[in-house]
C-alpha atoms as a PDB file:
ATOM      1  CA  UNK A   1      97.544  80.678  97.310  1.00  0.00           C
ATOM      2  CA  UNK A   2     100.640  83.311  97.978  1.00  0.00           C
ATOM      3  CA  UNK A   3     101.359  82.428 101.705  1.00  0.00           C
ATOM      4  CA  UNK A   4     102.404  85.502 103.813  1.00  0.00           C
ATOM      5  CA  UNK A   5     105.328  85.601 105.805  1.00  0.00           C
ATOM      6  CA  UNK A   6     106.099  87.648 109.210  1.00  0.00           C
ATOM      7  CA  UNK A   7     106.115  87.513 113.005  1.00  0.00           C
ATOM      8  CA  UNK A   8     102.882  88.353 112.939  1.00  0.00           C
ATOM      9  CA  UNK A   9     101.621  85.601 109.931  1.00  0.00           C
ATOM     10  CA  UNK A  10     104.051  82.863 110.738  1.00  0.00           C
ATOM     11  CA  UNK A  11     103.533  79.961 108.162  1.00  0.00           C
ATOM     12  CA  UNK A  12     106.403  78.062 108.930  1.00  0.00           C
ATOM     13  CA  UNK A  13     109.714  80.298 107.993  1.00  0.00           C
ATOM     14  CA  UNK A  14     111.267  83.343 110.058  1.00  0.00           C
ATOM     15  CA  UNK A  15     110.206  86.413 108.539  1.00  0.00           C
ATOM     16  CA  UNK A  16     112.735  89.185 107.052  1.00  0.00           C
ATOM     17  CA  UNK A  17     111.870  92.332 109.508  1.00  0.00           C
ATOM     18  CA  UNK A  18     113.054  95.403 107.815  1.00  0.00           C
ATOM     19  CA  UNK A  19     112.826  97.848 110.669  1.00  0.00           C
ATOM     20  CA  UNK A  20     114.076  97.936 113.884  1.00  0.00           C
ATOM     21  CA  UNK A  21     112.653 100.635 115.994  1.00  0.00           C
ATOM     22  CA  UNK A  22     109.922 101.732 119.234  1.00  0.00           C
ATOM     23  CA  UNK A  23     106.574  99.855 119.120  1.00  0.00           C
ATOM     24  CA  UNK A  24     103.809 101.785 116.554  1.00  0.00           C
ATOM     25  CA  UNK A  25     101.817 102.217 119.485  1.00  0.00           C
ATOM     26  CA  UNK A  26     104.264 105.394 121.145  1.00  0.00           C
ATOM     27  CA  UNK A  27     104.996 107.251 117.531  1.00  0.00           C
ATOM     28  CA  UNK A  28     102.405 109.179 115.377  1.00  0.00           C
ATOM     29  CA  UNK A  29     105.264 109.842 112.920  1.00  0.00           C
ATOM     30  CA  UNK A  30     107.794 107.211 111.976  1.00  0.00           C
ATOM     31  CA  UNK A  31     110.907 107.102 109.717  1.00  0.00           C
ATOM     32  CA  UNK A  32     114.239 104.233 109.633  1.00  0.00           C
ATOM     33  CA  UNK A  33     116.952 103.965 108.298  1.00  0.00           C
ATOM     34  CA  UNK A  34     117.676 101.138 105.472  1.00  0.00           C
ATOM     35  CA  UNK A  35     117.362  97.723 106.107  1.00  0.00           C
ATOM     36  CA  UNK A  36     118.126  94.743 103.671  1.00  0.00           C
ATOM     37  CA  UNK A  37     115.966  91.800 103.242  1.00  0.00           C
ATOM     38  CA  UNK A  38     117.578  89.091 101.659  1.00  0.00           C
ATOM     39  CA  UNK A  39     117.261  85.563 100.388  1.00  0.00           C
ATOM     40  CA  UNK A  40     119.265  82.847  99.564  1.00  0.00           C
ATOM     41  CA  UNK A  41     117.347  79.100  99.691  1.00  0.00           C
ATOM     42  CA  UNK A  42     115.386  77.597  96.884  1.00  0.00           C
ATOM     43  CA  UNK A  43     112.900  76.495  99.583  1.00  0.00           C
ATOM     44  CA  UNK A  44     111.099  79.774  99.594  1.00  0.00           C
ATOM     45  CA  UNK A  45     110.593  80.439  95.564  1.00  0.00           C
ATOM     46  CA  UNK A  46     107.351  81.761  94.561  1.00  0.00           C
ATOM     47  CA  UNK A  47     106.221  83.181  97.833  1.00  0.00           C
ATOM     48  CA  UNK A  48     106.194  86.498  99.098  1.00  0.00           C
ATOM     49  CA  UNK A  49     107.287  87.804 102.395  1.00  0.00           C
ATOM     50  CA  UNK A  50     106.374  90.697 104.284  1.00  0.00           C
ATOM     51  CA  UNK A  51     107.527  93.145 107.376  1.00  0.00           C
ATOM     52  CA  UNK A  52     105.937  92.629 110.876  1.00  0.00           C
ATOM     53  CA  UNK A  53     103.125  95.029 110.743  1.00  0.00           C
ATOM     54  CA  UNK A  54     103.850  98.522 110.889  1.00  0.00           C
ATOM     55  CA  UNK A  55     100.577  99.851 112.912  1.00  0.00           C
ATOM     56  CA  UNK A  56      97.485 101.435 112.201  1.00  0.00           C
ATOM     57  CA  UNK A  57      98.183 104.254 109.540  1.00  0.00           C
ATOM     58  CA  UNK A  58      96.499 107.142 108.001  1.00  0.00           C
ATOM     59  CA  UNK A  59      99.821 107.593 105.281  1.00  0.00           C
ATOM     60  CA  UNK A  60     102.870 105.835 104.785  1.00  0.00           C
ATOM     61  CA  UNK A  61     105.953 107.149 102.597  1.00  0.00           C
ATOM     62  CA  UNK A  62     108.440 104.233 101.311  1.00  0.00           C
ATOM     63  CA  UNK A  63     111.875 103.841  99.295  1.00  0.00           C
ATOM     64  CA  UNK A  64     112.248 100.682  97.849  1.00  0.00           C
ATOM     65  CA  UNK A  65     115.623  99.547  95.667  1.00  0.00           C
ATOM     66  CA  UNK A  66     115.933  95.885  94.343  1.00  0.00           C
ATOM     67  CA  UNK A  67     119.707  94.729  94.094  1.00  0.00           C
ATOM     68  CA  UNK A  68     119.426  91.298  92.853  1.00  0.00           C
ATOM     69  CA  UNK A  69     116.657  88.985  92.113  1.00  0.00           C
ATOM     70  CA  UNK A  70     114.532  88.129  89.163  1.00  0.00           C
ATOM     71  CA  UNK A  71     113.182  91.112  87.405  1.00  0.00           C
ATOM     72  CA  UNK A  72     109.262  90.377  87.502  1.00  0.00           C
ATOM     73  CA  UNK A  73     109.434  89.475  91.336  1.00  0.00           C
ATOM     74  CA  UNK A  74     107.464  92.457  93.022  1.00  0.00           C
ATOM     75  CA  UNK A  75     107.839  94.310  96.101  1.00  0.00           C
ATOM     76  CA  UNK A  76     105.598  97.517  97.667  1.00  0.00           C
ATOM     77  CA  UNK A  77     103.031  97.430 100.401  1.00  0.00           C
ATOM     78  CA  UNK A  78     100.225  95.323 101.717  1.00  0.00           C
ATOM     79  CA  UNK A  79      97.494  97.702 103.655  1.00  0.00           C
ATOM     80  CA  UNK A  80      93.818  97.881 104.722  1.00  0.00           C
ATOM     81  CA  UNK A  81      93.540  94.559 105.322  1.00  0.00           C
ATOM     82  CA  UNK A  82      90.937  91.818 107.752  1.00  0.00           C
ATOM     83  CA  UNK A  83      92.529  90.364 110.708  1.00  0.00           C
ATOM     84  CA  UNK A  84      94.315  87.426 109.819  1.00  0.00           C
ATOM     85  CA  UNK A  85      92.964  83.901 110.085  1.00  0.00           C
ATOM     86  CA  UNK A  86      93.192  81.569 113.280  1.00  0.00           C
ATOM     87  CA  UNK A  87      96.254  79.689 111.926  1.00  0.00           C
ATOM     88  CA  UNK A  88      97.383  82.917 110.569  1.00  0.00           C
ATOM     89  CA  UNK A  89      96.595  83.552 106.878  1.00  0.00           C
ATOM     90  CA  UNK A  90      96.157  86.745 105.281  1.00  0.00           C
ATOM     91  CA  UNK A  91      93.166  86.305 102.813  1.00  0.00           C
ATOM     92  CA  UNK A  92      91.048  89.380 102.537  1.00  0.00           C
ATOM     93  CA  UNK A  93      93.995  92.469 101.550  1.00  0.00           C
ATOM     94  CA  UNK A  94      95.144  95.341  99.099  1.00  0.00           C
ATOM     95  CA  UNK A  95      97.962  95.177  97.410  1.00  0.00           C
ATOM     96  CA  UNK A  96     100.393  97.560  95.588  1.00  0.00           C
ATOM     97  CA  UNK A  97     103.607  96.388  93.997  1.00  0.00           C
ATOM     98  CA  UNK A  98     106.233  97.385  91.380  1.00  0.00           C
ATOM     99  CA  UNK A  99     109.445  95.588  89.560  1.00  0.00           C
ATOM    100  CA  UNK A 100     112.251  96.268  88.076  1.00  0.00           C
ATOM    101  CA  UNK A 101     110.711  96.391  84.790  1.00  0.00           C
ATOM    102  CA  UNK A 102     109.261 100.011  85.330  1.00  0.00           C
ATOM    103  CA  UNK A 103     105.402  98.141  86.133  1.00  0.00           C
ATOM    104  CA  UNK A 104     103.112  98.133  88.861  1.00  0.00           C
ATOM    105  CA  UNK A 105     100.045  96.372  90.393  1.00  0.00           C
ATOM    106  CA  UNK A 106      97.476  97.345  92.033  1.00  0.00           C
ATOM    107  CA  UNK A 107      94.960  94.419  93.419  1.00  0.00           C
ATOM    108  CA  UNK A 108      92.264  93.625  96.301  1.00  0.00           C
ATOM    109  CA  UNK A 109      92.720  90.034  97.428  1.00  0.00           C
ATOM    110  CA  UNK A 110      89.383  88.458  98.711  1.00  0.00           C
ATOM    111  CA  UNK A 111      89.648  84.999  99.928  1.00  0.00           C
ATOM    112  CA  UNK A 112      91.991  84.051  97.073  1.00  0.00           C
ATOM    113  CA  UNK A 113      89.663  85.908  94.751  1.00  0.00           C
ATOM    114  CA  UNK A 114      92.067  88.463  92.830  1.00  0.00           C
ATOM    115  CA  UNK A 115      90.479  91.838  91.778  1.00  0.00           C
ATOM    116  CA  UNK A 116      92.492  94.338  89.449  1.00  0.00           C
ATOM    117  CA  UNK A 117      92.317  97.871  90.585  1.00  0.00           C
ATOM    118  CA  UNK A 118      93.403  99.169  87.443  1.00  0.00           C
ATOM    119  CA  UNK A 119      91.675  97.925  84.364  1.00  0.00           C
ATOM    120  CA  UNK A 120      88.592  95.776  85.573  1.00  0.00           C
ATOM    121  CA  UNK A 121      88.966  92.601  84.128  1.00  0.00           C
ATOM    122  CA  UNK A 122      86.541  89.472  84.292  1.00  0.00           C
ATOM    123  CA  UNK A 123      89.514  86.362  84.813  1.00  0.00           C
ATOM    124  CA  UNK A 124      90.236  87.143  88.414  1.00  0.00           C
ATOM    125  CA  UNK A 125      93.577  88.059  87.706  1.00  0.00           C
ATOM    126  CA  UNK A 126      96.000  90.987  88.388  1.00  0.00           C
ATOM    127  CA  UNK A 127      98.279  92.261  85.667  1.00  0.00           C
ATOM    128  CA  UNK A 128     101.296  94.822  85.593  1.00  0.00           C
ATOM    129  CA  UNK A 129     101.352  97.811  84.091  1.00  0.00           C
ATOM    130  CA  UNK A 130     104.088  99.815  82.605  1.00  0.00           C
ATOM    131  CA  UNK A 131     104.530 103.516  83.877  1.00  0.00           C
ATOM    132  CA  UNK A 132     106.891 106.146  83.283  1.00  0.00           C
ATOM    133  CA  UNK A 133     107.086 107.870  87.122  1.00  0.00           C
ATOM    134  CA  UNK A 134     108.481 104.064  87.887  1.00  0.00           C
ATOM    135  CA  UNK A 135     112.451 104.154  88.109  1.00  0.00           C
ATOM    136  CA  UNK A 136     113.960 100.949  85.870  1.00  0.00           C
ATOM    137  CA  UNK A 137     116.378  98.889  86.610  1.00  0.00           C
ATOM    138  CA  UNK A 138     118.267  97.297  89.743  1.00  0.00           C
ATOM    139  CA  UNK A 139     119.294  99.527  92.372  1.00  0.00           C
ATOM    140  CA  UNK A 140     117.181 101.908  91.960  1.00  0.00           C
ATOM    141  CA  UNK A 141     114.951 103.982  93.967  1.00  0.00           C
ATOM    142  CA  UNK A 142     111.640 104.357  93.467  1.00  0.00           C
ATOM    143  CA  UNK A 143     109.314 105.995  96.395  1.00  0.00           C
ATOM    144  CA  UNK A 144     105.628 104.341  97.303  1.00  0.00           C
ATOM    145  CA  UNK A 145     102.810 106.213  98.879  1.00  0.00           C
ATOM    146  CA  UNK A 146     100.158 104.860 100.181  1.00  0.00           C
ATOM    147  CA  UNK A 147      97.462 107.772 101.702  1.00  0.00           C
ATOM    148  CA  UNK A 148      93.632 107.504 102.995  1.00  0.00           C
ATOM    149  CA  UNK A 149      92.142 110.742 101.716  1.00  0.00           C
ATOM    150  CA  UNK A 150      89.005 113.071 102.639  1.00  0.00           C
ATOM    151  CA  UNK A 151      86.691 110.404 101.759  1.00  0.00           C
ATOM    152  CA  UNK A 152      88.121 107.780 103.591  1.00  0.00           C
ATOM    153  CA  UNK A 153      89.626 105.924 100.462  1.00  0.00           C
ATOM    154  CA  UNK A 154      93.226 104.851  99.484  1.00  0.00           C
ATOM    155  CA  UNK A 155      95.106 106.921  96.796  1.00  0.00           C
ATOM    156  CA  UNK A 156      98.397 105.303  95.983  1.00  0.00           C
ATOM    157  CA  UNK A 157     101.271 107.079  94.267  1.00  0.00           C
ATOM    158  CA  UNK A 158     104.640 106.274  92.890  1.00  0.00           C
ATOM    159  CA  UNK A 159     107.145 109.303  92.822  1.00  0.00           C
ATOM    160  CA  UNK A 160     104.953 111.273  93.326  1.00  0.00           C
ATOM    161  CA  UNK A 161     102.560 110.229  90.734  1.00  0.00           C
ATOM    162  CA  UNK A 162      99.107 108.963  91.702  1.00  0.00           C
ATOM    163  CA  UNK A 163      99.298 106.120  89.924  1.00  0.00           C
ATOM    164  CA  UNK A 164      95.465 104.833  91.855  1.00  0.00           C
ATOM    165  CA  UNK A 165      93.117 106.650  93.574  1.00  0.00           C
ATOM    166  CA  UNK A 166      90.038 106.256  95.419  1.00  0.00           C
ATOM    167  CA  UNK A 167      90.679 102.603  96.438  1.00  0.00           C
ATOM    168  CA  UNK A 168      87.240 101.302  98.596  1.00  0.00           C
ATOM    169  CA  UNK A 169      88.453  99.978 101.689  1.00  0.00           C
ATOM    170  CA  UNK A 170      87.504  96.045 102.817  1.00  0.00           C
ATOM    171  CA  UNK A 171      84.901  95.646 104.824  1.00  0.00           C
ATOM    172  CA  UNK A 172      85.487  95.170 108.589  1.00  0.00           C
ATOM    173  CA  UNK A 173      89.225  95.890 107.390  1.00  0.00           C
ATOM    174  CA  UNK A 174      91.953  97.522 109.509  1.00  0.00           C
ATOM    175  CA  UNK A 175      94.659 100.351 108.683  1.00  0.00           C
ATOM    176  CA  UNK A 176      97.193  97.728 109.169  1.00  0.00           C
ATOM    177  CA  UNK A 177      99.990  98.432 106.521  1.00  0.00           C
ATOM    178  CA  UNK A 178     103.174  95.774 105.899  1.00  0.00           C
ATOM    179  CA  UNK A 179     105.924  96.381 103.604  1.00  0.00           C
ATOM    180  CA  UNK A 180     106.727  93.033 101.349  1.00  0.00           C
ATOM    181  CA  UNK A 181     109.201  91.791  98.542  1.00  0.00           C
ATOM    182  CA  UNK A 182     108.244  88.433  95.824  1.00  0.00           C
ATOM    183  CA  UNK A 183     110.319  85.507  95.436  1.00  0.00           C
ATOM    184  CA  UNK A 184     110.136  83.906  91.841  1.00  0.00           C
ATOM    185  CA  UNK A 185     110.180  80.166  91.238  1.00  0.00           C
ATOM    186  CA  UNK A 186     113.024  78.192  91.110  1.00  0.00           C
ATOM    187  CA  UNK A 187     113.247  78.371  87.157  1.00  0.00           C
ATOM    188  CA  UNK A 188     113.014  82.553  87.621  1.00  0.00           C
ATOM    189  CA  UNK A 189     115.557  82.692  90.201  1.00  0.00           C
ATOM    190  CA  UNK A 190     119.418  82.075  90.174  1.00  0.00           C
ATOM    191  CA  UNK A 191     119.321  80.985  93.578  1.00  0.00           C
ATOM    192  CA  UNK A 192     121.957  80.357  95.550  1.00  0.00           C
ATOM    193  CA  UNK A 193     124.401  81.165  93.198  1.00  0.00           C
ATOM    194  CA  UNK A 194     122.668  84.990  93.214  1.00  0.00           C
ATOM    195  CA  UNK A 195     120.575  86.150  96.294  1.00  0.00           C
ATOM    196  CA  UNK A 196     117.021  88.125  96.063  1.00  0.00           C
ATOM    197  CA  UNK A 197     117.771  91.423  98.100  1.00  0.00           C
ATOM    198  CA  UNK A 198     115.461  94.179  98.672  1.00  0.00           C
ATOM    199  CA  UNK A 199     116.056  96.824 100.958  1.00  0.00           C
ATOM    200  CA  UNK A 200     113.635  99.586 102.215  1.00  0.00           C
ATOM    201  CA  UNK A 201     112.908 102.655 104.676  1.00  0.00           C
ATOM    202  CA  UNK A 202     110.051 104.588 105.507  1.00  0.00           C
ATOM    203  CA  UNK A 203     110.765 108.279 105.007  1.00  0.00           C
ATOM    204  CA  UNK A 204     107.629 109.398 106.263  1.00  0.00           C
ATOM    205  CA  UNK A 205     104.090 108.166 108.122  1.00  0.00           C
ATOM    206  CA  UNK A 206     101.297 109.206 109.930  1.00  0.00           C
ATOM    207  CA  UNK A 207     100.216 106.404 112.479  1.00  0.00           C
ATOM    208  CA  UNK A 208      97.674 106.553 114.658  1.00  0.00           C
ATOM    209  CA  UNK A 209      98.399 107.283 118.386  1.00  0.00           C
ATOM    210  CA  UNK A 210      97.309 104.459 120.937  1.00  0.00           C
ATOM    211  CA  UNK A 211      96.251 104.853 124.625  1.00  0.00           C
ATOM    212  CA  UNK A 212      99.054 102.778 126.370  1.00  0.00           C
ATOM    213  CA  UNK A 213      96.941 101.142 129.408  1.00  0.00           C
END
C-alpha cells in the first residue's frame, strides 16, 4: 500500500508543505503563491507525498508544473476522504492525478481496494488516460479543479475541461482536500543525480468558515 505523507499523516518522513499561509479555519477563500516540493533521496521511491490538509472545501482551483522527475510519476489532489487511521493511514480516499505524459486518473481508494472512476473495470486497478485539455511535457502548467456540485457530488476538471463528473462521495467522508506529487521507484527515477520537483498554488477555493471558540 501507497503510504501518505504530511504533518497531518506522519509515517516516518517530514512532509513537503507547499503552502505557507493563515489556518483554513479564518479564510472562506484562499489563494498562495508558488511553492516547490522537491526530492532528492532514493529512500522515498515509489511513495507519494502530500500537503498538510488544506480544510474543509466546497471547490478548490490548482496549478500544477512538474520540472524534473520521471514522466509517469503523478501529482493532483487527494479529497473527500475518512479520517485517517489511529497510527495515521489514509485508507478510504479519492484521488485525481495527471503526468507529464498528457494522462490522468481518476480513482476511489477503499481500504487498499482501488476503484477506477473512469472506465469500470473488474481487476481493482486504476489506469491513465490520455486527454487533450492536459498540457504535455515538463514545466508546464496545467490547472486542476476539484468542485462539489448541486447534488452534492464531485465534478473534477482539467483546464477547464470536466474531465469526471458526478463522483459519489465516501461514506462518513470529510471535505478534507490535500494537494500531492508521486515518487517512482528507484529504476524510474535518476535520483540523486536529478531531483523530483513539483511545484503548485491554489488560485482559487471556497472553504468552509469555522466558528473559532
Amino acid at each position: 500500500m501507497k503510504k501518505v505523507i504530511s504533518t497531518l499523516l506522519a509515517i516516518g518522513v517530514t512532509a513537503f508543505c507547499f503552502v505557507s499561509c493563515g489556518t483554513t479555519e479564518e479564510v472562506s477563500k484562499l489563494t498562495t503563491d508558488w511553492a516547490v516540493a522537491e526530492l532528492r533521496d532514493q529512500e522515498n521511491c515509489g511513495y507519494f507525498f502530500t500537503t498538510p490538509e488544506l480544510g474543509q472545501f466546497d471547490m478548490i482551483e490548482s496549478e500544477f508544473k512538474k520540472s524534473a522527475g520521471y514522466q509517469k510519476a503523478a501529482y493532483g489532489m487527494i479529497f473527500g476522504y475518512s479520517k485517517p487511521t489511529s497510527d495515521g493511514k489514509l485508507n478510504n480516499y479519492i484521488r485525481f492525478e495527471i503526468n507529464t505524459d498528457g494522462e490522468y486518473a481518476c480513482y476511489k481508494c477503499m481500504g487498499g481496494a482501488y476503484t477506477d472512476l473512469v472506465e469500470e473495470n473488474n481487476s481493482g486497478t486504476a489506469y491513465f488516460y490520455e486527454n487533450g485539455a492536459i498540457v504535455k511535457g515538463y514545466d508546464q502548467v496545467n490547472s486542476i479543479r476539484v468542485e462539489k456540485n448541486s447534488n452534492g457530488k464531485w465534478d473534477v476538471s482539467c483546464n477547464g475541461t470536466k474531465l469526471i463528473a458526478n463522483i459519489a462521495p465516501i461514506s462518513k467522508a470529510t471535505n478534507g482536500v490535500m494537494a500531492f506529487f508521486s515518487v517512482g521507484k528507484k529504476n524510474e527515477e535518476k535520483l540523486p543525480d536529478e531531483t523530483v520537483k513539483v511545484t503548485y498554488r491554489i488560485t482559487d477555493s471556497k472553504f468552509h468558515v469555522e466558528e473559532k471558540k
